[in-house]
PDB file of N, CA and C in Angstrom:
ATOM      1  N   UNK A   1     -54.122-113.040 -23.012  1.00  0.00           N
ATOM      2  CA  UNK A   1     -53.837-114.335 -23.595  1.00  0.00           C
ATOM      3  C   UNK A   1     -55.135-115.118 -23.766  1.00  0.00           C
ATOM      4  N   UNK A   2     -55.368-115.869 -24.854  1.00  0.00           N
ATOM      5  CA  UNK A   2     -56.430-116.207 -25.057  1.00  0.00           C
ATOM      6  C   UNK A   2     -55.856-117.909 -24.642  1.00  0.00           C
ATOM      7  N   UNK A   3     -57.354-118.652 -24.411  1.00  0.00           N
ATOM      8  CA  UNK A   3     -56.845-120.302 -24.277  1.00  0.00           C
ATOM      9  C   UNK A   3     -56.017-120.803 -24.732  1.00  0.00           C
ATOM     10  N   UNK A   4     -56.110-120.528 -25.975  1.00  0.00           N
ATOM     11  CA  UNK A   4     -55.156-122.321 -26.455  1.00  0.00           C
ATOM     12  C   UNK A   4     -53.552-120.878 -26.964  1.00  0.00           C
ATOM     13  N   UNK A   5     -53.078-120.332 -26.707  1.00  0.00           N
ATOM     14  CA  UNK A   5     -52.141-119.711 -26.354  1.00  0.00           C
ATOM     15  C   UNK A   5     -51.263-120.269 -24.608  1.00  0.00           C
ATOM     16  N   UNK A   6     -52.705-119.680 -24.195  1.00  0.00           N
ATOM     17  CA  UNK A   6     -51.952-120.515 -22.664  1.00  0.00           C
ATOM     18  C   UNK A   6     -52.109-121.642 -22.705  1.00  0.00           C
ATOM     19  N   UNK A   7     -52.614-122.977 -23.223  1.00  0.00           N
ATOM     20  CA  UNK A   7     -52.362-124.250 -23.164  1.00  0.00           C
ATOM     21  C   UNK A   7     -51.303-124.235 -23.867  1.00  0.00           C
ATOM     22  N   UNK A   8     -51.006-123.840 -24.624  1.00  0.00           N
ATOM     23  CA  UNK A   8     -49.542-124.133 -25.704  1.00  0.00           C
ATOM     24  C   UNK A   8     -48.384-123.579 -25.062  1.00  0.00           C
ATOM     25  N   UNK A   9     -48.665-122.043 -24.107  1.00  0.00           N
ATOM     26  CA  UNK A   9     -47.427-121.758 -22.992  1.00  0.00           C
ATOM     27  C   UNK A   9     -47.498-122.991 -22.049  1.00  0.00           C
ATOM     28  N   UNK A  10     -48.195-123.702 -20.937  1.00  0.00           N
ATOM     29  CA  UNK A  10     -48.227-125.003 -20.484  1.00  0.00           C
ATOM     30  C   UNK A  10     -47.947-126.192 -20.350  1.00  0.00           C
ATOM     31  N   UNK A  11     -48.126-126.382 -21.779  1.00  0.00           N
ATOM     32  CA  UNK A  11     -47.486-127.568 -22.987  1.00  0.00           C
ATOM     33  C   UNK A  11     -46.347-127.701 -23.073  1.00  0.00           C
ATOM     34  N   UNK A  12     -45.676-126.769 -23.380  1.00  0.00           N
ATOM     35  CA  UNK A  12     -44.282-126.630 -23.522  1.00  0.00           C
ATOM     36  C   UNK A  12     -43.314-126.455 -22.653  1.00  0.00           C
ATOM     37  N   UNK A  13     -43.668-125.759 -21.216  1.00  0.00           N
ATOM     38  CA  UNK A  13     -43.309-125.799 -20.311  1.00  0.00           C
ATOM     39  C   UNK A  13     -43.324-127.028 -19.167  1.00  0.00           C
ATOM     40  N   UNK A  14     -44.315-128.089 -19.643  1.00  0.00           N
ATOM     41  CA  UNK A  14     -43.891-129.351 -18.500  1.00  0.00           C
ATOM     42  C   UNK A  14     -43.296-130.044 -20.185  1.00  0.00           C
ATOM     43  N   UNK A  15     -43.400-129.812 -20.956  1.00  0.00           N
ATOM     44  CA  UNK A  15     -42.217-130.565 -22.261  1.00  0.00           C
ATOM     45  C   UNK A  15     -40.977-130.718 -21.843  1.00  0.00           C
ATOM     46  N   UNK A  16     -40.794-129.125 -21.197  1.00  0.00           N
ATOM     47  CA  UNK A  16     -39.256-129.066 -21.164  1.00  0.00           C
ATOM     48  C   UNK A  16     -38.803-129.438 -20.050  1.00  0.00           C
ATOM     49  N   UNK A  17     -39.955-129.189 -18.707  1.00  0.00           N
ATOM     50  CA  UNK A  17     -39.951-129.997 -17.613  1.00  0.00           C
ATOM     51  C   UNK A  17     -39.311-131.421 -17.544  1.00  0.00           C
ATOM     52  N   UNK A  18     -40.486-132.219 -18.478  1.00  0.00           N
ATOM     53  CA  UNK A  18     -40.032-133.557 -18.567  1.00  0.00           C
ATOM     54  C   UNK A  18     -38.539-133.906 -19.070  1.00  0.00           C
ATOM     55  N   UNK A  19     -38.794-132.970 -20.269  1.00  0.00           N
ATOM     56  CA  UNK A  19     -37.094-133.585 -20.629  1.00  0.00           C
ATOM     57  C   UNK A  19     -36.084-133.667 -19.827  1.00  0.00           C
ATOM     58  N   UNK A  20     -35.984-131.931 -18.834  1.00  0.00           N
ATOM     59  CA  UNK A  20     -34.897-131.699 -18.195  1.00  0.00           C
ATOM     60  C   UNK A  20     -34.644-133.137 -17.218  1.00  0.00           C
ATOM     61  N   UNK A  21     -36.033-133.284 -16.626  1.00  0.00           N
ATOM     62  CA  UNK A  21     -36.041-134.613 -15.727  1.00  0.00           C
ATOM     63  C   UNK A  21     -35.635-135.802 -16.560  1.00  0.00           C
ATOM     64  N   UNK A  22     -36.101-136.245 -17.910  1.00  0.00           N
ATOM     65  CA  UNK A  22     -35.235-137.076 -18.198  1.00  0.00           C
ATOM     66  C   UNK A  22     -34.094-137.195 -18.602  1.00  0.00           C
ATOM     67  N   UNK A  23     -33.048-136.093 -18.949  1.00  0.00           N
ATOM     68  CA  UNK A  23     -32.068-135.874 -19.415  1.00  0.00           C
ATOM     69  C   UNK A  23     -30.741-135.703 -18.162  1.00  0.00           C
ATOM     70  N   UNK A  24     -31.873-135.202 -17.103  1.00  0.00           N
ATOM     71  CA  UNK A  24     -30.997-135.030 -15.625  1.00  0.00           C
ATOM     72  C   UNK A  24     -31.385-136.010 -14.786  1.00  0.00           C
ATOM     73  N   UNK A  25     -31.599-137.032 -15.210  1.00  0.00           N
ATOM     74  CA  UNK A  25     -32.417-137.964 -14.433  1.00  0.00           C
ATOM     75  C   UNK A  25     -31.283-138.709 -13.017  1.00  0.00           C
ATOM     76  N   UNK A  26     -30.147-138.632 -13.647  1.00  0.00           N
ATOM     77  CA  UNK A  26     -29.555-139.718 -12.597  1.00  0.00           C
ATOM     78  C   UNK A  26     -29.020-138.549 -12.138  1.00  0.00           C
ATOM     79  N   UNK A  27     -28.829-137.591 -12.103  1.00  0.00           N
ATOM     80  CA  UNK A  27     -27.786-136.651 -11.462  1.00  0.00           C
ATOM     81  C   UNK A  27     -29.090-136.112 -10.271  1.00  0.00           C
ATOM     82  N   UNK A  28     -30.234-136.243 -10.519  1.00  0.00           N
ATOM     83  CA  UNK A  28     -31.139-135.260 -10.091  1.00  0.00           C
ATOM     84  C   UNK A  28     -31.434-136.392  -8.608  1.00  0.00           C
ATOM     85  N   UNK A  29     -31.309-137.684  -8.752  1.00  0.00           N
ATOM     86  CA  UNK A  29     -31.606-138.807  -7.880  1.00  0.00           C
ATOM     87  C   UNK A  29     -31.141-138.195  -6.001  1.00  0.00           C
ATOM     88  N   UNK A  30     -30.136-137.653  -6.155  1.00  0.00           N
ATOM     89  CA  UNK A  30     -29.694-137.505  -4.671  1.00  0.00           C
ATOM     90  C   UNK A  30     -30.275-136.129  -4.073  1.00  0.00           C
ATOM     91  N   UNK A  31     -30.335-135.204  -5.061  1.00  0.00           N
ATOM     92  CA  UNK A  31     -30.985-134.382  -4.776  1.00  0.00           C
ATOM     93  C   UNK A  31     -32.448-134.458  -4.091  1.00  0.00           C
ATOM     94  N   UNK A  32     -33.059-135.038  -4.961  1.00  0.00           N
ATOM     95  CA  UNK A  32     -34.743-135.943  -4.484  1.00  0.00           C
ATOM     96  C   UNK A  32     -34.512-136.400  -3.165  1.00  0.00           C
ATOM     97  N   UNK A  33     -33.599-137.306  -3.108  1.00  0.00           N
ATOM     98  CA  UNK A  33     -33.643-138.085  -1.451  1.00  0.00           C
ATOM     99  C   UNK A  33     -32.991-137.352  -0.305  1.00  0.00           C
ATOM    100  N   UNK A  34     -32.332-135.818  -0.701  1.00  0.00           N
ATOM    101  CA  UNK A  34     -32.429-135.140   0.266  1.00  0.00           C
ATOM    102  C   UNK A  34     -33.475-133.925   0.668  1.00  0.00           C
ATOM    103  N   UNK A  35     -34.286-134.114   0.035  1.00  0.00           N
ATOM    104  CA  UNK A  35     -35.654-133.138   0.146  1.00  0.00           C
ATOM    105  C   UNK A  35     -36.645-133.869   0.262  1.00  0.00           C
ATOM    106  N   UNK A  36     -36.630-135.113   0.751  1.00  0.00           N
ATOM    107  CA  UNK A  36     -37.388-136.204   0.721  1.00  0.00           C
ATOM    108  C   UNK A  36     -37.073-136.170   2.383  1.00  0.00           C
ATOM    109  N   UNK A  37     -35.896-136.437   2.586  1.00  0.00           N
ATOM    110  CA  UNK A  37     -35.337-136.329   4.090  1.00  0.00           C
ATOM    111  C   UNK A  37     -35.600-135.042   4.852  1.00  0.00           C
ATOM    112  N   UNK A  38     -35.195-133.813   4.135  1.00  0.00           N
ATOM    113  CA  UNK A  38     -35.649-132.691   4.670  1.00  0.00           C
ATOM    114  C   UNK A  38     -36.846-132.652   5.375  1.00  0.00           C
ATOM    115  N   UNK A  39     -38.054-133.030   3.989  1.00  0.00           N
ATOM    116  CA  UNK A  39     -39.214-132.761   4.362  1.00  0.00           C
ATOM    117  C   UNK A  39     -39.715-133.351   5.668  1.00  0.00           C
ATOM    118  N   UNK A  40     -39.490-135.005   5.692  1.00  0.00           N
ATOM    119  CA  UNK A  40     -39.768-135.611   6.878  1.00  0.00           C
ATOM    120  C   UNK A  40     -38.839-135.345   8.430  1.00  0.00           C
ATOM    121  N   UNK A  41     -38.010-134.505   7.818  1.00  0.00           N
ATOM    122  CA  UNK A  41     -36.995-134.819   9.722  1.00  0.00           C
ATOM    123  C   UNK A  41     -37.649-133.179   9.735  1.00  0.00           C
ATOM    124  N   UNK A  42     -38.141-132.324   8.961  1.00  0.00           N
ATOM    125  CA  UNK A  42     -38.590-130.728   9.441  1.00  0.00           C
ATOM    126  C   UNK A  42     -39.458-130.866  10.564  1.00  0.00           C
ATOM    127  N   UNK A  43     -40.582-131.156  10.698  1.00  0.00           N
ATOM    128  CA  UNK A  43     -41.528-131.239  11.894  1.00  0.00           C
ATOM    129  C   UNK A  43     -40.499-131.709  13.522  1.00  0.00           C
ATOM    130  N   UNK A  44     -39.407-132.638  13.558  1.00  0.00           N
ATOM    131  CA  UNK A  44     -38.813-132.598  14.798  1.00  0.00           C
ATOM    132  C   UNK A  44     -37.724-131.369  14.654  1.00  0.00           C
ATOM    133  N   UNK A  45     -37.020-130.708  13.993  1.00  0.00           N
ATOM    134  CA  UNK A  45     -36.580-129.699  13.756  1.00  0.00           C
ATOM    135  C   UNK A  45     -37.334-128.968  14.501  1.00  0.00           C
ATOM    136  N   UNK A  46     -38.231-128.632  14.505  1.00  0.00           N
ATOM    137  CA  UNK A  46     -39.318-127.686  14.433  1.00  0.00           C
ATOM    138  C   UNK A  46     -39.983-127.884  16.180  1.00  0.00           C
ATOM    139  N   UNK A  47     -40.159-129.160  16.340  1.00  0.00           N
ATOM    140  CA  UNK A  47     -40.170-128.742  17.697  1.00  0.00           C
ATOM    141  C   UNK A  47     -39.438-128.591  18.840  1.00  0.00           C
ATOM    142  N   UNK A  48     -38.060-129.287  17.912  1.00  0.00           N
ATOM    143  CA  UNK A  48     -36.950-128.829  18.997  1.00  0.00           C
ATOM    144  C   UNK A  48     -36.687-127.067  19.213  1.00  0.00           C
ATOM    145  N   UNK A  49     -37.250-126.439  18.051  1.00  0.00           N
ATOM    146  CA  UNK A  49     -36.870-125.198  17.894  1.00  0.00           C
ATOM    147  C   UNK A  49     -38.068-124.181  19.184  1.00  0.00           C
ATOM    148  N   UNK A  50     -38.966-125.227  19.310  1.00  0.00           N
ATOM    149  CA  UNK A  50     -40.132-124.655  20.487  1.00  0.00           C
ATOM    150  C   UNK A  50     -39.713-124.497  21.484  1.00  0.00           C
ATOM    151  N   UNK A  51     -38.467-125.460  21.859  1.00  0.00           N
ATOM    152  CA  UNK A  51     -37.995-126.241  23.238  1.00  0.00           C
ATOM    153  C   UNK A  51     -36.437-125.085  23.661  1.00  0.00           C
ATOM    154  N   UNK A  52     -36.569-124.100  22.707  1.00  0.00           N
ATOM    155  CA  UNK A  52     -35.791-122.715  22.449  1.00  0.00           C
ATOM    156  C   UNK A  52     -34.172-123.515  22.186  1.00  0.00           C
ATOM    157  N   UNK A  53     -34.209-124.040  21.067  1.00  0.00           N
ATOM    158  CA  UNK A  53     -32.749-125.077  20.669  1.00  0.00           C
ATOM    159  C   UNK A  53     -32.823-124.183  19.082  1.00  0.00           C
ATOM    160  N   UNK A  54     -31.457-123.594  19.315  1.00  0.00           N
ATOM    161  CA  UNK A  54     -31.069-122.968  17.737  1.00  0.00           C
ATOM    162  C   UNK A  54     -31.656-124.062  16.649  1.00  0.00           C
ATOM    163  N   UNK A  55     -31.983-123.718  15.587  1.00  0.00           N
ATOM    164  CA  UNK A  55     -32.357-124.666  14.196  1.00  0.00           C
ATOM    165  C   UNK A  55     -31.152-124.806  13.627  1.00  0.00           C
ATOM    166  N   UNK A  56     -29.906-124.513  13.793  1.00  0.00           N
ATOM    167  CA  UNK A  56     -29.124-125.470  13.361  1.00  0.00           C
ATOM    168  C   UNK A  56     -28.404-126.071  14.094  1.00  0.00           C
ATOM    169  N   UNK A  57     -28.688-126.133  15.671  1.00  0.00           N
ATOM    170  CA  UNK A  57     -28.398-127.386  16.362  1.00  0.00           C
ATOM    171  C   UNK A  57     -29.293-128.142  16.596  1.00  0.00           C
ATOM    172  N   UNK A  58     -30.363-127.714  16.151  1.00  0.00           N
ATOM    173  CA  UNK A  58     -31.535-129.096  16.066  1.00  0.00           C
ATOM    174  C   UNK A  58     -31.365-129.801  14.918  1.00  0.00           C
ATOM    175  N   UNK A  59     -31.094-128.928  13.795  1.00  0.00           N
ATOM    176  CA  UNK A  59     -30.605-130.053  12.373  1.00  0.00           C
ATOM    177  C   UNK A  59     -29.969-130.932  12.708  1.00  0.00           C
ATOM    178  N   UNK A  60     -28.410-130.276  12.688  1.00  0.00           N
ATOM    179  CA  UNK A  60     -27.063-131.240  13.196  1.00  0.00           C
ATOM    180  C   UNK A  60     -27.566-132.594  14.162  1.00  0.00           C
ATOM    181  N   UNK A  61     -28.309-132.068  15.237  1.00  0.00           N
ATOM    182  CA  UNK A  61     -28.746-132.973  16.113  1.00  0.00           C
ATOM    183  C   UNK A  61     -29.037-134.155  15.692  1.00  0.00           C
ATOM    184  N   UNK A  62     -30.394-133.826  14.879  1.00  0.00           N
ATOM    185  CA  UNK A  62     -31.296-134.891  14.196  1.00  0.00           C
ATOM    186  C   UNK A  62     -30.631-135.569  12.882  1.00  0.00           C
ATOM    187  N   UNK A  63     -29.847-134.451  12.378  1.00  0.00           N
ATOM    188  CA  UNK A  63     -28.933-135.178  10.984  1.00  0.00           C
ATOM    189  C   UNK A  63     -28.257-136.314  11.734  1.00  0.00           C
ATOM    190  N   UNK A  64     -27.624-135.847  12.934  1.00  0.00           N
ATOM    191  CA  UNK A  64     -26.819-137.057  13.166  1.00  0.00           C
ATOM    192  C   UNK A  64     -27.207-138.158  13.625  1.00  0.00           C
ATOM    193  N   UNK A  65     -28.558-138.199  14.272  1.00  0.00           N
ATOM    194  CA  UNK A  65     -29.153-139.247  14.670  1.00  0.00           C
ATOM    195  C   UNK A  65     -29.503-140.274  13.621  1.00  0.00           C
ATOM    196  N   UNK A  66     -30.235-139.191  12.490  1.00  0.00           N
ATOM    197  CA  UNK A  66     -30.639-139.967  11.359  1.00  0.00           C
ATOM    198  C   UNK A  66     -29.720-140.829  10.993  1.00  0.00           C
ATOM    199  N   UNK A  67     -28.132-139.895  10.756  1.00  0.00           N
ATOM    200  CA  UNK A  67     -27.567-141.240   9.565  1.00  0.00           C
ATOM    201  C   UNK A  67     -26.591-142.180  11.034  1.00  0.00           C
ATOM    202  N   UNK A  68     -26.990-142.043  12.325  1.00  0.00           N
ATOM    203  CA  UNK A  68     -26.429-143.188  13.353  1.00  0.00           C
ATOM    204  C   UNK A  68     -27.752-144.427  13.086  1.00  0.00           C
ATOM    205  N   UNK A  69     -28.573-143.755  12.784  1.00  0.00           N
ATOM    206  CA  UNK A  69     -29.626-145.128  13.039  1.00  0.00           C
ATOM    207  C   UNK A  69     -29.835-145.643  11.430  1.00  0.00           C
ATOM    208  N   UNK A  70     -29.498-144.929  10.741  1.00  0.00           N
ATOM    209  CA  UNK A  70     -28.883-145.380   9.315  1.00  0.00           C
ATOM    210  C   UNK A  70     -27.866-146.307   9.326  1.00  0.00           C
ATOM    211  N   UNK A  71     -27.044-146.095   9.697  1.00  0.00           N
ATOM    212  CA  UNK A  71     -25.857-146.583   9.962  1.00  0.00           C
ATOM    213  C   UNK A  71     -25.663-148.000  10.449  1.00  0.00           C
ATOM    214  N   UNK A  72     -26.685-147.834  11.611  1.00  0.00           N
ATOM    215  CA  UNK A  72     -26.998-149.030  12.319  1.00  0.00           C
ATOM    216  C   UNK A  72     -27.729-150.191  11.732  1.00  0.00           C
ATOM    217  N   UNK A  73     -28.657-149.618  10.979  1.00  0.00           N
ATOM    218  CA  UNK A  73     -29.601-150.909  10.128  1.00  0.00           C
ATOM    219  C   UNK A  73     -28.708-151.363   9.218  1.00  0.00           C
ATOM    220  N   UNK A  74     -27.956-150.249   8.434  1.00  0.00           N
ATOM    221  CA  UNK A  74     -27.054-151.066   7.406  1.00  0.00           C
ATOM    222  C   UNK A  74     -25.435-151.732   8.203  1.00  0.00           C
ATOM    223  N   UNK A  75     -25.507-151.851   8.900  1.00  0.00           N
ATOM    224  CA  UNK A  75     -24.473-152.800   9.637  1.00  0.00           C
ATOM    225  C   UNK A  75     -25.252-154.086  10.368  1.00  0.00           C
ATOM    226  N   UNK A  76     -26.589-153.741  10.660  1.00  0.00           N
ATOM    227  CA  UNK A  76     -27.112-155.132  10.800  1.00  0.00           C
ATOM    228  C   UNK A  76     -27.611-155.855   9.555  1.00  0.00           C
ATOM    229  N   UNK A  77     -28.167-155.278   8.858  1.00  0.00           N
ATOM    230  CA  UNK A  77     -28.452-155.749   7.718  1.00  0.00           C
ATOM    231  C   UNK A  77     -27.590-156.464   7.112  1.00  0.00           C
ATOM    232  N   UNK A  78     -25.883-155.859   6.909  1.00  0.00           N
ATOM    233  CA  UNK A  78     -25.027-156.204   5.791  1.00  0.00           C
ATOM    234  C   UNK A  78     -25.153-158.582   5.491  1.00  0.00           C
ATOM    235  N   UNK A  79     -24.363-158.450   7.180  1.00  0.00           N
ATOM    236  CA  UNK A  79     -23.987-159.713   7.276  1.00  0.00           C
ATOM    237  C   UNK A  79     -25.140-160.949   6.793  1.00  0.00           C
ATOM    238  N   UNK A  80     -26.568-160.380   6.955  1.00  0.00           N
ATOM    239  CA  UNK A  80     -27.596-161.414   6.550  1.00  0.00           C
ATOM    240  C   UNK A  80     -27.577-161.112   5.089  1.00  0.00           C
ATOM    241  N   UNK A  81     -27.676-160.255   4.390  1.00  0.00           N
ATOM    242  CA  UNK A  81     -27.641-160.025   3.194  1.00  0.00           C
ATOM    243  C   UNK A  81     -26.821-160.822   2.056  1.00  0.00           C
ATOM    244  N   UNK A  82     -25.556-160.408   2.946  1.00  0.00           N
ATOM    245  CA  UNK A  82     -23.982-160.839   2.057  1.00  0.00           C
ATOM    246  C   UNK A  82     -24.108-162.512   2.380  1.00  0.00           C
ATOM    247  N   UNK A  83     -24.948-163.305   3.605  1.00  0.00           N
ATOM    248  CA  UNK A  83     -24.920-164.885   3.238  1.00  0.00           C
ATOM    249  C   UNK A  83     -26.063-165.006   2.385  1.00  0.00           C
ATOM    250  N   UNK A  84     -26.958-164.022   2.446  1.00  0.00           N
ATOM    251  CA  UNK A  84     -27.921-164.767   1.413  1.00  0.00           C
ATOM    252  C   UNK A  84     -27.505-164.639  -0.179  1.00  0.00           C
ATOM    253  N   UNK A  85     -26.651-163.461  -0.685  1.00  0.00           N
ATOM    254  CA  UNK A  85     -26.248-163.036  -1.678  1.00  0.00           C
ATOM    255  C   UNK A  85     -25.450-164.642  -2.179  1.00  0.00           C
ATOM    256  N   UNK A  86     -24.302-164.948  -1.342  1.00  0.00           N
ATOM    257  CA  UNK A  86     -23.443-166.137  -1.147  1.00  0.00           C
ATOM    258  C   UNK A  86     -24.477-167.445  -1.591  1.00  0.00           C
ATOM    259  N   UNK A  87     -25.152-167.723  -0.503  1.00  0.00           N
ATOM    260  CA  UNK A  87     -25.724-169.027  -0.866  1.00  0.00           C
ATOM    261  C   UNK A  87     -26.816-168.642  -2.704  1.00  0.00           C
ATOM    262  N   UNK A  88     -27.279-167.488  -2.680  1.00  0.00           N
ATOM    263  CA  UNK A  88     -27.651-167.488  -4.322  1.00  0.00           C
ATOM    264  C   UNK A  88     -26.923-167.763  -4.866  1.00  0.00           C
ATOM    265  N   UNK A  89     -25.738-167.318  -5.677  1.00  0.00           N
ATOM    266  CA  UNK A  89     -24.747-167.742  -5.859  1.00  0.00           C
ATOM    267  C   UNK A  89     -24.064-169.276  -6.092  1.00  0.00           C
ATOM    268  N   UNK A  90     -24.534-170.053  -4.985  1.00  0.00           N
ATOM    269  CA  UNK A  90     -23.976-170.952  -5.014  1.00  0.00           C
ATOM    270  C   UNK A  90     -25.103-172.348  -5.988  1.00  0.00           C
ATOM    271  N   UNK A  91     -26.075-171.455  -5.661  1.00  0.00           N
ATOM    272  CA  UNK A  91     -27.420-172.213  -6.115  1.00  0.00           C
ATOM    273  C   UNK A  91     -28.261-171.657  -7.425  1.00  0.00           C
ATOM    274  N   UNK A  92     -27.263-170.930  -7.975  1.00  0.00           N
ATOM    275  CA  UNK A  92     -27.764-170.560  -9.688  1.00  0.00           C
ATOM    276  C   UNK A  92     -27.749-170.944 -10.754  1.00  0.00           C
ATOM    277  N   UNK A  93     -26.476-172.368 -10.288  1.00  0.00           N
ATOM    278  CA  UNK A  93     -26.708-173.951 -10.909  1.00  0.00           C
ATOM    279  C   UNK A  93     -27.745-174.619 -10.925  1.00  0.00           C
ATOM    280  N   UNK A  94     -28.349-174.708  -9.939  1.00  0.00           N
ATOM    281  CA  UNK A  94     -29.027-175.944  -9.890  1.00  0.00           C
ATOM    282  C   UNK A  94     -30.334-175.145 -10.257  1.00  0.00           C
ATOM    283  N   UNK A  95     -30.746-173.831 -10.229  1.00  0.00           N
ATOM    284  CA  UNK A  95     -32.186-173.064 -10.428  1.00  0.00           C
ATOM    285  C   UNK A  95     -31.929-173.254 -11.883  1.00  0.00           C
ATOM    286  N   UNK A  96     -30.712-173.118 -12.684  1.00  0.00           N
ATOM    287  CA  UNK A  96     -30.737-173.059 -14.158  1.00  0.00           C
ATOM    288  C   UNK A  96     -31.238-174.799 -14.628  1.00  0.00           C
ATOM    289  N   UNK A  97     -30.778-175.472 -13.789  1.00  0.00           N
ATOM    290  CA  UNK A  97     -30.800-176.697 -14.318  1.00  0.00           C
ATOM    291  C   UNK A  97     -32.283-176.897 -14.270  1.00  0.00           C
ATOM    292  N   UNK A  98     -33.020-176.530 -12.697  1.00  0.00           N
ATOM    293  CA  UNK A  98     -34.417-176.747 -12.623  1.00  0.00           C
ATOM    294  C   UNK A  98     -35.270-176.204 -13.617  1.00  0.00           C
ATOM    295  N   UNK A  99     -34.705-174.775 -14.255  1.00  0.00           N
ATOM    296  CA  UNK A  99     -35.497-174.234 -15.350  1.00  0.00           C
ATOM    297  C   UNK A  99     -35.619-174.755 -16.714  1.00  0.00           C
ATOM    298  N   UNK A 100     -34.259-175.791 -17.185  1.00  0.00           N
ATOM    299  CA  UNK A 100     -34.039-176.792 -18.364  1.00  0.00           C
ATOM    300  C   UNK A 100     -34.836-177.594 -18.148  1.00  0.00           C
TER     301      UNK A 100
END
């Protein structure tokens, strides 16, 4: 293969790259944030697996920790959120008026 043969195989191949990504774009979203998660919870995986703990009771383990302390921020979170959401709301009068 000479150069601009393989730049033009290259070319076309992150072309179709891109498209697929933009064409699969929202479907592809959850996928991303679980290989995003993977990547970062692997290293405690990994040393639970030193500590002679099967790797898929170190997953399970850590999966479940993850989405308990998930869980937990978004239940503390909600209630401050949902009054601040409220009082916006109540005050999108008077920001419109300040902007007239």
């Amino acid at each position: 293969m000479n150069a601009k043969s393989q730049f033009l195989f290259w070319a076309g191949v992150f072309l179709l790259t891109a498209l697929f990504i933009f064409v699969f774009r929202s479907m592809l979203t959850p996928f991303v944030a679980g290989i995003v998660i993977a990547y970062l919870l692997n290293p405690l995986v990994e040393r639970l697996e030193r500590r002679n703990i099967s790797r898929l009771l170190a997953t399970l383990l850590i999966l479940f920790l993850f989405f308990l302390i998930a869980l937990a921020l978004l239940i503390l979170i909600t209630p401050p959120l949902y009054r601040e959401l409220v009082e916006l709301a109540e005050n999108i009068p008077s920001y419109i008026d300040a902007l007239w």
